[in-house]
Protein backbone atom coordinates (compact mmCIF):
# COMPACT_ATOMS: atom_id res chain seq x y z
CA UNK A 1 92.22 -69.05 -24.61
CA UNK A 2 90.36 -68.81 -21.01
CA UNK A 3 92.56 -71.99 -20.33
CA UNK A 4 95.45 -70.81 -21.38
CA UNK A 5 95.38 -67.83 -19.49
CA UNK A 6 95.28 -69.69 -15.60
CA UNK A 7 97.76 -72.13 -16.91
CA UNK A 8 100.22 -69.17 -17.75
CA UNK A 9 99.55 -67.23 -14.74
CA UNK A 10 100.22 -70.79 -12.82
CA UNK A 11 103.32 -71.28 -14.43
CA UNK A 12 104.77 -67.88 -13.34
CA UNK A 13 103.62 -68.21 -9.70
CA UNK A 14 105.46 -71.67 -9.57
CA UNK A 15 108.55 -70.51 -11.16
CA UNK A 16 108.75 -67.16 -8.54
CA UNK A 17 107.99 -69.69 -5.80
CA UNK A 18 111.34 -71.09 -6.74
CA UNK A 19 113.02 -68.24 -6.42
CA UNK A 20 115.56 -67.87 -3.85
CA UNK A 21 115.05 -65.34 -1.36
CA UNK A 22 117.13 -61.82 -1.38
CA UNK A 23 117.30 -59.24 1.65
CA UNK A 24 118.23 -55.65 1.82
CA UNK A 25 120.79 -54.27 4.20
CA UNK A 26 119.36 -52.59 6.42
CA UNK A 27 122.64 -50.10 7.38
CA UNK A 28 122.51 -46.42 7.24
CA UNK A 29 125.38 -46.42 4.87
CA UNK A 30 124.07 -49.36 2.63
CA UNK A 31 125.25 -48.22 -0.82
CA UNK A 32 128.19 -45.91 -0.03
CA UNK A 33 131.34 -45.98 -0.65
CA UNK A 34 132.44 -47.52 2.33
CA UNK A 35 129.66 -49.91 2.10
CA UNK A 36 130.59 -51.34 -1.36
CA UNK A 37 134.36 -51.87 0.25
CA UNK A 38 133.06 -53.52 2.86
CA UNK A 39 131.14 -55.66 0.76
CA UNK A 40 133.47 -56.81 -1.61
CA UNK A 41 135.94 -58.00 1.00
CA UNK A 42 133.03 -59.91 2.57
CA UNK A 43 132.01 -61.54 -0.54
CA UNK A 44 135.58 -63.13 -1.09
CA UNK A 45 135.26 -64.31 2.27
CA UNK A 46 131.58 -66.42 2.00
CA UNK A 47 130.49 -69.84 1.47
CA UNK A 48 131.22 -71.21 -1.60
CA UNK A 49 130.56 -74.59 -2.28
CA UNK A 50 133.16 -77.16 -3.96
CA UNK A 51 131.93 -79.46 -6.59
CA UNK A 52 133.11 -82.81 -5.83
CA UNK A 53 134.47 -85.35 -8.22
CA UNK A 54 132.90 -88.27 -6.83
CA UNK A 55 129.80 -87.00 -5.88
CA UNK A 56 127.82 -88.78 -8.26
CA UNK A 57 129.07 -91.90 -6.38
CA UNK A 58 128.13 -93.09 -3.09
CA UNK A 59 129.87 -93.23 -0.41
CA UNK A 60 130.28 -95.84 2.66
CA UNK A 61 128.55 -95.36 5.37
CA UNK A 62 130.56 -93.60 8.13
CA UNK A 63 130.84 -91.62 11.40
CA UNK A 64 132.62 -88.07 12.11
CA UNK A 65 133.61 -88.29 15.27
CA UNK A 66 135.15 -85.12 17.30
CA UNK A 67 139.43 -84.84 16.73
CA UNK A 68 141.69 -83.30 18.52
CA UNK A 69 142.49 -79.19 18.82
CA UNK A 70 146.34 -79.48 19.38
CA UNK A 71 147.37 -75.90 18.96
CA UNK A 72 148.23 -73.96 22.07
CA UNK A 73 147.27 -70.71 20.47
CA UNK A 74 144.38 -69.20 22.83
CA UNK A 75 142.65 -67.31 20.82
CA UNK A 76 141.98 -70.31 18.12
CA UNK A 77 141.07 -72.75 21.17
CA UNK A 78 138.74 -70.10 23.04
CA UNK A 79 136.91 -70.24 19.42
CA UNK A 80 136.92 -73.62 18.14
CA UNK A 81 136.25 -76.64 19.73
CA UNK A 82 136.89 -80.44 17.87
CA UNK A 83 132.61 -80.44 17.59
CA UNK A 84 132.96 -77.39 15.22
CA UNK A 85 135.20 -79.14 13.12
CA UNK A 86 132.98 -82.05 13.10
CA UNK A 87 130.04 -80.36 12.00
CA UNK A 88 131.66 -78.62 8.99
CA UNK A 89 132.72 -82.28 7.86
CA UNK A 90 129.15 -83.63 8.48
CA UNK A 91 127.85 -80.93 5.76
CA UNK A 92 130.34 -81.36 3.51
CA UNK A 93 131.02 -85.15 3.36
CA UNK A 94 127.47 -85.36 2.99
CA UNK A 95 127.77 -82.93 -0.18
CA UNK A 96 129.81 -85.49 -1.55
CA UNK A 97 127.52 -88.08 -1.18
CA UNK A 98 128.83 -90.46 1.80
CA UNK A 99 126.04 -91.70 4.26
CA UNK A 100 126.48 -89.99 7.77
CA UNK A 101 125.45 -91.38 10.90
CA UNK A 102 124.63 -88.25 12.43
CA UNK A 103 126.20 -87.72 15.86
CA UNK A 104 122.97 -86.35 17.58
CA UNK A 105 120.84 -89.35 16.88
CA UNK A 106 123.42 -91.93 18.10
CA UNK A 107 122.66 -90.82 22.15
CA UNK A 108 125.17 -92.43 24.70
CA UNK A 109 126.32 -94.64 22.73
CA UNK A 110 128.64 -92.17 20.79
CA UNK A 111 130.76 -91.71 23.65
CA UNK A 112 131.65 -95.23 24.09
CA UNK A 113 132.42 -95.39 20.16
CA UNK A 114 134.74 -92.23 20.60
CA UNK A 115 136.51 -93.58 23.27
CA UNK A 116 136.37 -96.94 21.57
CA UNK A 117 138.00 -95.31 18.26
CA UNK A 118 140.61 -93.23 20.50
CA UNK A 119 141.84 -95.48 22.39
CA UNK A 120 141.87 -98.31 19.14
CA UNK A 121 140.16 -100.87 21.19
CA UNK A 122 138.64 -103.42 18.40
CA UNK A 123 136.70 -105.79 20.99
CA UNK A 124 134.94 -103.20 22.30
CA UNK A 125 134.35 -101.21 19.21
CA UNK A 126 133.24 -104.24 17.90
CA UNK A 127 130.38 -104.62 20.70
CA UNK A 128 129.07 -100.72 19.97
CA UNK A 129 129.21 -101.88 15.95
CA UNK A 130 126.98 -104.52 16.66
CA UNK A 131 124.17 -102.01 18.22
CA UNK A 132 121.76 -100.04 16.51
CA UNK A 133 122.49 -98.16 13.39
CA UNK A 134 126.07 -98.50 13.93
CA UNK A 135 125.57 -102.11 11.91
CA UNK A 136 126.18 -100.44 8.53
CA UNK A 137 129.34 -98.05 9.64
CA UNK A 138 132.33 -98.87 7.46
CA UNK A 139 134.56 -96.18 8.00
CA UNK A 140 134.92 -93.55 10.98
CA UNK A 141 136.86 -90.29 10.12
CA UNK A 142 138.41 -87.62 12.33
CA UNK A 143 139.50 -84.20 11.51
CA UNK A 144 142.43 -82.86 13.59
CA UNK A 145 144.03 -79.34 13.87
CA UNK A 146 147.58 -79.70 14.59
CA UNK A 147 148.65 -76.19 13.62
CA UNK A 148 147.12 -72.70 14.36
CA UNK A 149 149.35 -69.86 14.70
CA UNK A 150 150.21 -66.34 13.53
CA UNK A 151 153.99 -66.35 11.07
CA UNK A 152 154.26 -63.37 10.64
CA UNK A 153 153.61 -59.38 11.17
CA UNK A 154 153.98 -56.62 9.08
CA UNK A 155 153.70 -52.70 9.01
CA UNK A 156 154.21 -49.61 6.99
CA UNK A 157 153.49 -46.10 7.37
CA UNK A 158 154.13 -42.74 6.66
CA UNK A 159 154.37 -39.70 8.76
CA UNK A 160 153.94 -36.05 7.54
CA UNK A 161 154.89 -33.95 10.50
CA UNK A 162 158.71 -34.56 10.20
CA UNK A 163 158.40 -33.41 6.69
CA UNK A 164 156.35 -30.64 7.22
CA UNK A 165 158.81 -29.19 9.90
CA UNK A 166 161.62 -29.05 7.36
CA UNK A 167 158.79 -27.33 4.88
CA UNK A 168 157.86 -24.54 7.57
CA UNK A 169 162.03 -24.16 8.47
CA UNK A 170 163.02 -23.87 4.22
CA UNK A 171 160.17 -22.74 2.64
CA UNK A 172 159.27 -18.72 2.93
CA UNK A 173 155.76 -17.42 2.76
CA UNK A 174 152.57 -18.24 2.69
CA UNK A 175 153.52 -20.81 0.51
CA UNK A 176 156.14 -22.60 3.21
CA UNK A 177 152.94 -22.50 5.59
CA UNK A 178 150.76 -23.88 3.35
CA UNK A 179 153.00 -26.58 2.36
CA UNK A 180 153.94 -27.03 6.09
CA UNK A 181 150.34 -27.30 6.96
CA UNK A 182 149.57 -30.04 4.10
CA UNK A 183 152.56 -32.34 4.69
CA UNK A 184 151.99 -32.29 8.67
CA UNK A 185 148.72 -33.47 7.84
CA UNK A 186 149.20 -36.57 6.32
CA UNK A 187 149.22 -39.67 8.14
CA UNK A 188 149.23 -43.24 6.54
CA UNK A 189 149.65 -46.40 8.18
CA UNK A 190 149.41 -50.21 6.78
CA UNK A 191 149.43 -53.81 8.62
CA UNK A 192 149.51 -57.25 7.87
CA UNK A 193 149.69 -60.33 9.92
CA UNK A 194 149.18 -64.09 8.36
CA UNK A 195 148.43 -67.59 9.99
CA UNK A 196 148.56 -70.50 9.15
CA UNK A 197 146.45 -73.63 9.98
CA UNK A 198 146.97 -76.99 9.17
CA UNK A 199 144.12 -79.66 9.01
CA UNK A 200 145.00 -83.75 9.16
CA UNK A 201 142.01 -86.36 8.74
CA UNK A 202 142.36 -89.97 9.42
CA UNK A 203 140.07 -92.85 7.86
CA UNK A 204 139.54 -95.45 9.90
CA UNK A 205 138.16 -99.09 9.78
CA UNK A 206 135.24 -99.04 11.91
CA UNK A 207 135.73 -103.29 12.35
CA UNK A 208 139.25 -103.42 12.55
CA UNK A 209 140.40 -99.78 14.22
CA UNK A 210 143.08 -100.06 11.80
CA UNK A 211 144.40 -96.85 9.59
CA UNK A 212 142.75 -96.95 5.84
CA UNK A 213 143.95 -93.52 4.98
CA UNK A 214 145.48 -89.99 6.34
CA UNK A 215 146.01 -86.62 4.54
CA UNK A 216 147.11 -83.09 5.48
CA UNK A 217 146.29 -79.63 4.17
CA UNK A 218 147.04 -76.43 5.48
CA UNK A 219 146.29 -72.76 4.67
CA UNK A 220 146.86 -69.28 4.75
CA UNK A 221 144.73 -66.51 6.92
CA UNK A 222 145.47 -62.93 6.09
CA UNK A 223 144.55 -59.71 8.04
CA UNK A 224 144.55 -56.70 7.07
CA UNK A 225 144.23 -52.99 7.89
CA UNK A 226 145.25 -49.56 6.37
CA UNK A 227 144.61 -45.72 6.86
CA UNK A 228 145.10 -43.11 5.56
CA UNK A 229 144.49 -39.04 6.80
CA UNK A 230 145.21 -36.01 4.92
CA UNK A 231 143.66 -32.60 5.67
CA UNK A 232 141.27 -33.97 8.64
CA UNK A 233 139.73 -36.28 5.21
CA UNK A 234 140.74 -40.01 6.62
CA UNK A 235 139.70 -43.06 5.44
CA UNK A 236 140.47 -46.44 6.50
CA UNK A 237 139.85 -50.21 5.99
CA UNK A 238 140.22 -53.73 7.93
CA UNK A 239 139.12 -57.31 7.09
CA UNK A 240 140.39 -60.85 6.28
CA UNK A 241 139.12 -64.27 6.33
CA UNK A 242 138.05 -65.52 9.32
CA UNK A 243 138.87 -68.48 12.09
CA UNK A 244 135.92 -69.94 10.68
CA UNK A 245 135.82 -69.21 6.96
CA UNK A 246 139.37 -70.94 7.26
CA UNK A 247 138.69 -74.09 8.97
CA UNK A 248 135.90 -74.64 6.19
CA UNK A 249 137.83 -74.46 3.78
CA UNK A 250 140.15 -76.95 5.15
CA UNK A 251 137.57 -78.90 5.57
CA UNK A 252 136.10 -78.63 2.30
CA UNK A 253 140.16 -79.18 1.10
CA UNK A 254 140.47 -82.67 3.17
CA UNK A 255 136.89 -83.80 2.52
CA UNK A 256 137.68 -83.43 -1.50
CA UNK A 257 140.46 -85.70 -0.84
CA UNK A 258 139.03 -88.00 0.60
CA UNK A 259 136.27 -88.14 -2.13
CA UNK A 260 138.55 -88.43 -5.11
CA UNK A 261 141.05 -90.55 -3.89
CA UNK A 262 139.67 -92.88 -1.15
CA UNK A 263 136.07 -93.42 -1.93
């Protein structure tokens, strides 16, 4: 029994260790009604990782190298840059279990093999394949953004003061006024605007330069806001998926291609 005890105390420290940690908000308004709005918008916009056919299966060995940003829109190319975009496909082609030469331990040389790639030079990719751990590189992928702009706008709303003119010119009273005061009061306003971004990758032979596969996805971003105000009592709300929630997701989108139907 003295045995036993330790061992059973032992086994609940280890499995706690485990646990994953959990933080409290640390907002004044951290379980209100506004909060728990908030939240739930926020939680449909989080990570959320994508289970991978292939995954059990590994992958060649390959390099992400930075694409190409080719929308004009400003306030996507202020934000994202084609190194962001490269990242995101590290992480997640490494989720599905293809070897990545990672891009910060490859030095100098990863210019030359960019430019090599870009301008599809096979000689002298050749040369920079014959270096280091570039030896084992079968493939070299690039994620482009060819589309990144807002479609379309929407807006509804409703005005009470018209309304509550006609009230206070018809109505007699102290019921008119009361009615006049109430319909002037309420305001309510609603917008909506949506963009779209579209995501190609390209699969390249890292001996030969040559094509081995393309693909294209694109997706929806909506944002959101509405109001209302009756009586001085307003409340209001505003959210959407963001720039960068977005081009995850794309990312996670091409990546699962590429796992199911290229590896």
């Amino acid at each position: 029994m003295k045995r036993f005890v330790p061992l059973l105390a032992a086994g609940l420290l280890a499995g706690t260790a485990v646990a994953q940690p959990t933080f409290e908000s640390p907002s004044p308004t951290a379980g209100s009604g506004t909060s728990e709005t908030a939240n739930q918008m926020a939680d449909k916009a989080m990570y959320k990782p994508v289970e991978y056919a292939n995954a059990g299966k590994p992958g060649p060995a390959l390099v992400v190298i930075p694409g190409e940003v080719k929308s004009n829109n400003a306030t996507f190319t202020q934000k994202f840059g084609p190194n962001n975009i490269a990242d995101y496909a590290e992480l997640e082609l490494g989720k599905a279990n293809f070897k990545i030469l990672e891009r910060a331990d490859l030095g100098p040389l990863l210019n030359e093999f960019q430019l090599a790639y870009t301008m599809g030079d096979p000689q002298a990719a050749r040369k920079i394949l014959q270096k280091g751990k570039f030896k084992t590189t079968k493939w070299v992928v690039k994620f482009d953004v060819l589309k990144a702009e807002q479609v379309a706008q929407a807006e509804s709303g409703f005005d009470g003061r018209a309304v509550g003119a006609l009230i206070g010119i018809f109505g007699r009273g102290s019921g008119g006024a009361a009615g006049n005061v109430v319909a002037s009061s309420v305001q309510t306003g609603e917008s909506t605007g949506v963009w779209i971004i579209g995501m190609r990758y390209k699969i390249i032979d890292a001996n030969t330069t040559e094509q081995v596969a393309t693909g294209y996805a694109e997706e929806k971003m909506e944002l959101g806001a509405k109001s209302n105000s009756v009586l001085g009592l307003s409340s209001g709300a505003a959210g959407g998926l963001t720039l960068d929630s977005l081009v995850q997701r794309l990312v996670q989108k091409t990546v699962w291609e590429i796992d199911s139907k290229h590896k």
